[in-house]
Protein backbone atom coordinates (compact mmCIF):
# COMPACT_ATOMS: atom_id res chain seq x y z
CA UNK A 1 155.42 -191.02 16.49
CA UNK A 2 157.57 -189.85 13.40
CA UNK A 3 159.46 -188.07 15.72
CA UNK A 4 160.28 -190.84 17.75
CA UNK A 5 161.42 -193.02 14.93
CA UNK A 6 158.09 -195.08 13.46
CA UNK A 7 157.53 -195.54 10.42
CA UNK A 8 153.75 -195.69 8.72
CA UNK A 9 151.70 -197.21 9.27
CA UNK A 10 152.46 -197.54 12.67
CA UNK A 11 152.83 -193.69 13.22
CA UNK A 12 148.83 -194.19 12.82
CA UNK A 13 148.15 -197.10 14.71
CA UNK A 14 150.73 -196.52 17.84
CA UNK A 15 149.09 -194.69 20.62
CA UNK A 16 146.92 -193.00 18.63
CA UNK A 17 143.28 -192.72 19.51
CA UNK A 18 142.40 -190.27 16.57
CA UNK A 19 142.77 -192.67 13.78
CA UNK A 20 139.40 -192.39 12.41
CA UNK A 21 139.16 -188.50 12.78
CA UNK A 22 138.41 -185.86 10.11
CA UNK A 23 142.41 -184.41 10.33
CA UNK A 24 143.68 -185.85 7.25
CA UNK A 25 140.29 -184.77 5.35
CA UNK A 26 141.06 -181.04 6.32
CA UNK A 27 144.63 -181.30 4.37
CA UNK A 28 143.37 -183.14 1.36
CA UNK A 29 142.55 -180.21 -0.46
CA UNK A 30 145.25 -179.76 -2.35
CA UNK A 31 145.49 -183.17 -4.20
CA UNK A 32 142.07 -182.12 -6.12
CA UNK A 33 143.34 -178.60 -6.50
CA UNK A 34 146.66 -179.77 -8.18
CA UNK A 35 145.09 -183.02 -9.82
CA UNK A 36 141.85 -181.29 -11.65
CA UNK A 37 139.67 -184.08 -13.40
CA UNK A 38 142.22 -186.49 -12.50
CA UNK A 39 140.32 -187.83 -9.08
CA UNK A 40 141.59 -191.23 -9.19
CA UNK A 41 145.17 -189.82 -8.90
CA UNK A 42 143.98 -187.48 -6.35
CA UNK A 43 142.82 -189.89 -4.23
CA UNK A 44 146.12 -191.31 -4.71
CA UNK A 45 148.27 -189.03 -3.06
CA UNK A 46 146.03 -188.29 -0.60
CA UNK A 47 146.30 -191.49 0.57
CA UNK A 48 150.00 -191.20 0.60
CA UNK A 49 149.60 -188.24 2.96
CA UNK A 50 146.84 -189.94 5.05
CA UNK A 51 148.44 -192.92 6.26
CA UNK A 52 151.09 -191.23 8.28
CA UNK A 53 147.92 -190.28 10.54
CA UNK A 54 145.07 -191.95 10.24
CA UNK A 55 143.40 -195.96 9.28
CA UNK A 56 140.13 -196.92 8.20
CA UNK A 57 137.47 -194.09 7.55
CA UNK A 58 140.18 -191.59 8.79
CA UNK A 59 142.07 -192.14 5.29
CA UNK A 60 139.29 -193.22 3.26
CA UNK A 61 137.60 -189.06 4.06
CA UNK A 62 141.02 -187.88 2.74
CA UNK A 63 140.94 -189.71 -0.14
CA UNK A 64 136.84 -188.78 -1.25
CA UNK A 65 137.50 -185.04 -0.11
CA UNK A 66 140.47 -185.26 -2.81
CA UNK A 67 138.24 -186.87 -5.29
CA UNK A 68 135.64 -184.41 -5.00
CA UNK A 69 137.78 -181.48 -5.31
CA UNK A 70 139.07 -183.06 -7.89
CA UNK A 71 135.88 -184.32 -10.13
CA UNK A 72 134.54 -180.78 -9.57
CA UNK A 73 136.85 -179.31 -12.18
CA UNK A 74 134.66 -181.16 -15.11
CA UNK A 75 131.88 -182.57 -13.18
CA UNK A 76 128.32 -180.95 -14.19
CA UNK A 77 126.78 -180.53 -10.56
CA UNK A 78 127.70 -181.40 -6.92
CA UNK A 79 125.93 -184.73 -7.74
CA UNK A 80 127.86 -186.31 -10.09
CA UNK A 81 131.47 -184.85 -8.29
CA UNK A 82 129.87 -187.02 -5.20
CA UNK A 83 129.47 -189.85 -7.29
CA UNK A 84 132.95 -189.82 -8.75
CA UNK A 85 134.29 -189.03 -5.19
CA UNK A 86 132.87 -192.33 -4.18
CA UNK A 87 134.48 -194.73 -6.88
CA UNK A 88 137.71 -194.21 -4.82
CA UNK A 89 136.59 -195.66 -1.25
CA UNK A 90 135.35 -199.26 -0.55
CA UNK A 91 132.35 -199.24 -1.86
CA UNK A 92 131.05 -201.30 1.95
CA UNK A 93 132.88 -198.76 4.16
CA UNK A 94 130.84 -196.49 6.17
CA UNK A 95 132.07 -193.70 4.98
CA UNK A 96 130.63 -194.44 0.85
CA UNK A 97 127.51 -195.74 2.99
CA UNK A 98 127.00 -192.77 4.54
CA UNK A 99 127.38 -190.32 1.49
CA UNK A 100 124.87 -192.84 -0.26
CA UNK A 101 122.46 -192.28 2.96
CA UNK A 102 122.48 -188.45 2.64
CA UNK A 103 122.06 -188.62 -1.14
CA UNK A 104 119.30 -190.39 -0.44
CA UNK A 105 117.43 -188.15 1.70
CA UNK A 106 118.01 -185.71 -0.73
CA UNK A 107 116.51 -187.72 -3.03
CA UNK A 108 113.92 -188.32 -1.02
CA UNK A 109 113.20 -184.41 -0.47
CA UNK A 110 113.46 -184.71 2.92
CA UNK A 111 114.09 -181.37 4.32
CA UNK A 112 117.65 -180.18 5.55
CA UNK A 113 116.35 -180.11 8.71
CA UNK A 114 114.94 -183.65 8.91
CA UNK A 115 117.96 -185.27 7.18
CA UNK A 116 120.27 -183.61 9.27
CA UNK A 117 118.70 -184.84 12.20
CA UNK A 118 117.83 -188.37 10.89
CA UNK A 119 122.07 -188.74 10.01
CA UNK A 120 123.37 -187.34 13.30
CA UNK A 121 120.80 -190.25 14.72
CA UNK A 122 122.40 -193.00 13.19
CA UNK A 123 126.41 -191.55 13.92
CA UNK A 124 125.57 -190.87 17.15
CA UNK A 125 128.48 -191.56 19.52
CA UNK A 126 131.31 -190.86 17.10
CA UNK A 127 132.02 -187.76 18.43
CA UNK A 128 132.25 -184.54 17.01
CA UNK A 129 135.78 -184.63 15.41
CA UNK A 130 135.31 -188.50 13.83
CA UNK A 131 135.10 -188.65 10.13
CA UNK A 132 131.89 -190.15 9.39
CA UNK A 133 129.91 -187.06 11.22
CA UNK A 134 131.54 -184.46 9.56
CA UNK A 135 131.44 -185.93 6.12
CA UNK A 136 127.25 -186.46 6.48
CA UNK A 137 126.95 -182.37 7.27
CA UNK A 138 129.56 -182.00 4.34
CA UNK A 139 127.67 -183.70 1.80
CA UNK A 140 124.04 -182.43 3.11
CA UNK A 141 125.17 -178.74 2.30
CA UNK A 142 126.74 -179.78 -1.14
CA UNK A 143 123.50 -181.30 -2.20
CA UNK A 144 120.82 -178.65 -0.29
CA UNK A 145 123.25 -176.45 -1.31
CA UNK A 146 122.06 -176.54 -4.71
CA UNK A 147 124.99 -175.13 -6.55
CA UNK A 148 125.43 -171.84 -4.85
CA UNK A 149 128.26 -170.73 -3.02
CA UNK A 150 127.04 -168.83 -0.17
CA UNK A 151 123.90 -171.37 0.35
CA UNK A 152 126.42 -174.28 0.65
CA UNK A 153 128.97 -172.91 3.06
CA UNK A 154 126.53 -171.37 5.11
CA UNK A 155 124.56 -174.89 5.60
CA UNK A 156 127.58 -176.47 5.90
CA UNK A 157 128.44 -174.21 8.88
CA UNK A 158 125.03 -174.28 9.97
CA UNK A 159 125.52 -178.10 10.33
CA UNK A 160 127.74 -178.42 13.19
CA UNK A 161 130.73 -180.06 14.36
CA UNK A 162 133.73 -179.40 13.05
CA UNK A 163 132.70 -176.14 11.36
CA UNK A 164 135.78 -174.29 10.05
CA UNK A 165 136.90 -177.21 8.39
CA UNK A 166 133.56 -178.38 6.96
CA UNK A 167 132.98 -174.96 5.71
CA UNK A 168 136.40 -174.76 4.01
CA UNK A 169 135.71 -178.23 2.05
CA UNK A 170 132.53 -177.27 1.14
CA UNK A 171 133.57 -173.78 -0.38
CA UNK A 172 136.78 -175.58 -2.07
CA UNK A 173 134.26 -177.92 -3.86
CA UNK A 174 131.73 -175.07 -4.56
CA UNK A 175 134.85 -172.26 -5.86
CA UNK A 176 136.21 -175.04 -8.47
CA UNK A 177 132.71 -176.11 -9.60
CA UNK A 178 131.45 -171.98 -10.15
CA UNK A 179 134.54 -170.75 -10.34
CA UNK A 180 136.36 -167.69 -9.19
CA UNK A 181 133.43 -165.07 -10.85
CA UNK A 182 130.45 -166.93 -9.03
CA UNK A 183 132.12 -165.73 -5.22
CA UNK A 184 130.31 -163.00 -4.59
CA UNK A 185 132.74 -160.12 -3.66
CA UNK A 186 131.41 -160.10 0.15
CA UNK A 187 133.47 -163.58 0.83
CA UNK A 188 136.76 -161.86 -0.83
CA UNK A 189 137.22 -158.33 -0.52
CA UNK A 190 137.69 -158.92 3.55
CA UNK A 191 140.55 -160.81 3.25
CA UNK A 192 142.74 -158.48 0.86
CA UNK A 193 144.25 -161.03 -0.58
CA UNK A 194 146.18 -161.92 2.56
CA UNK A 195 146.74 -165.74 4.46
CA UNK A 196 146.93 -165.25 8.46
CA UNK A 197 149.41 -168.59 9.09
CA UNK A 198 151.02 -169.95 11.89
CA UNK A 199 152.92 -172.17 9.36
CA UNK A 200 156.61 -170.56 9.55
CA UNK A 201 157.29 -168.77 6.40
CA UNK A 202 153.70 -168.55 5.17
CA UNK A 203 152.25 -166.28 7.76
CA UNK A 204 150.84 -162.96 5.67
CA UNK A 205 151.56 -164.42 2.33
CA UNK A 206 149.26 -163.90 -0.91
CA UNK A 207 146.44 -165.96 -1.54
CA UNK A 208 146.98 -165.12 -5.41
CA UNK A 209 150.73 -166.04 -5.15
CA UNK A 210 149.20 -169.23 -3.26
CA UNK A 211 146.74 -170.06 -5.97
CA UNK A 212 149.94 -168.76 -8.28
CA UNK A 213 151.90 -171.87 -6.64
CA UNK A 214 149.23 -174.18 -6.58
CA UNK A 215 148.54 -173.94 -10.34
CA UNK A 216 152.17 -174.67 -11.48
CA UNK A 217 152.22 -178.29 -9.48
CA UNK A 218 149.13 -178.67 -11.20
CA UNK A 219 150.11 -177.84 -14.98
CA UNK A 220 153.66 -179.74 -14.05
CA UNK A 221 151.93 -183.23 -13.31
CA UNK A 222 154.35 -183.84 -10.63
C-alpha cells in the first residue's frame, strides 16, 4: 500500500486482512532495547512504526512488547515489567484483558498446562498469527518462567503458534532482565557471534557490532 502511494493509516486499513496480527509485535524490540526504563517513550515509537501496518490489538502488542522490553531494564521481576507494559494500552482492550487473565491464572497456581489450555479456550478462532493468541503464550512463559532464561524460552516455544517469534520476545525480555552473564553459554557459543539475514547489507554481520549499534541510539536519546 506504501508502494502504491497511501499514506497511514490507510496503508493498514486498505485491503489488508492482517491488521490485528502479531507482525508489528515481532519488530518492536528495538524501541525497549534503545529506550531502557523509558517504556512510556518506547511505546511511543513503536506506535509510530505500528501504524503503517496494523489497527487495534495489532498496534496495541507492538506497543506492550516495547514497554516490556523496556521496563525490564529496572523492573525487579517479569511481574512488575508486565505491569508497566500494561499502563501503555487501553486499559479495556483485549489485549491488557488478556495479560490480566494469564496473570491471573498464575496467580491462581493453576498449572502451565491448565492455563494454557483454559486461554487458547477463550481466543479460540483468532487464528494462529492474531495478536491476542500469541501474546497469552508470551506472557504464560514470562510468568511460569520464573525468571530463568532457558525455562522461559523453552515454555514459550513449547506454547505454540507463532513460535520463533514468541520465543525471540520472550528471551529479549528475559536477556535485559538477567543480563548477558545469566545466558548460559549453550544458547551463544552456536551462533559465533554471527546474524544469518536476508535484510540486504546485514546478512553475516556481528551480533556484538549489532548490540554495538543498538547501544549508541540508546545512550544518544534520539
Amino acid at each position: 500500500n506504501l508502494a502504491n502511494g497511501l499514506k497511514p493509516p490507510l496503508t493498514a486499513t486498505y485491503d489488508n486482512p492482517y491488521q490485528e496480527w502479531i507482525g508489528a509485535l515481532i519488530r518492536a524490540d528495538v524501541y525497549g532495547w534503545t529506550c531502557p526504563g523509558d517504556p512510556v517513550r518506547a511505546a511511543g515509537l513503536a506506535r509510530r512504526d505500528a501504524v503503517l501496518s496494523h489497527t487495534g490489538n495489532g498496534v496495541y502488542g507492538a506497543m506492550w512488547a516495547a514497554a516490556l522490553i523496556s521496563a525490564a531494564f529496572t523492573a525487579p521481576t517479569v511481574r512488575d515489567a508486565l505491569d508497566t507494559a500494561l499502563s501503555v494500552v487501553p486499559e479495556s482492550s483485549r489485549l491488557a484483558r488478556t495479560v490480566r487473565r494469564v496473570a491471573s491464572l498464575h496467580e491462581a497456581r493453576l498449572p502451565w498446562e491448565e492455563t494454557l489450555a483454559t486461554v487458547s479456550a477463550e481466543t479460540a478462532g483468532l487464528g494462529w498469527i492474531h495478536t491476542i493468541p500469541n501474546v497469552a503464550v508470551l506472557t504464560a512463559g514470562l510468568l511460569y518462567g520464573d525468571g530463568d532464561f532457558t525455562r522461559t524460552v523453552a515454555l514459550t516455544v513449547r506454547g505454540g503458534l507463532d513460535t520463533d517469534s514468541n520465543g525471540a520476545t520472550a528471551g529479549s525480555v528475559l536477556g535485559v532482565l538477567t543480563g548477558a552473564e545469566a545466558i548460559p553459554a549453550r544458547w551463544r557459543d552456536p551462533l559465533e557471534d554471527t546474524v544469518r539475514s536476508a535484510v540486504f547489507g546485514f546478512d553475516g554481520v556481528r551480533i556484538s557490532a549489532l548490540a554495538e549499534r543498538t547501544l549508541r541510539l540508546a545512550a544518544s536519546g534520539t
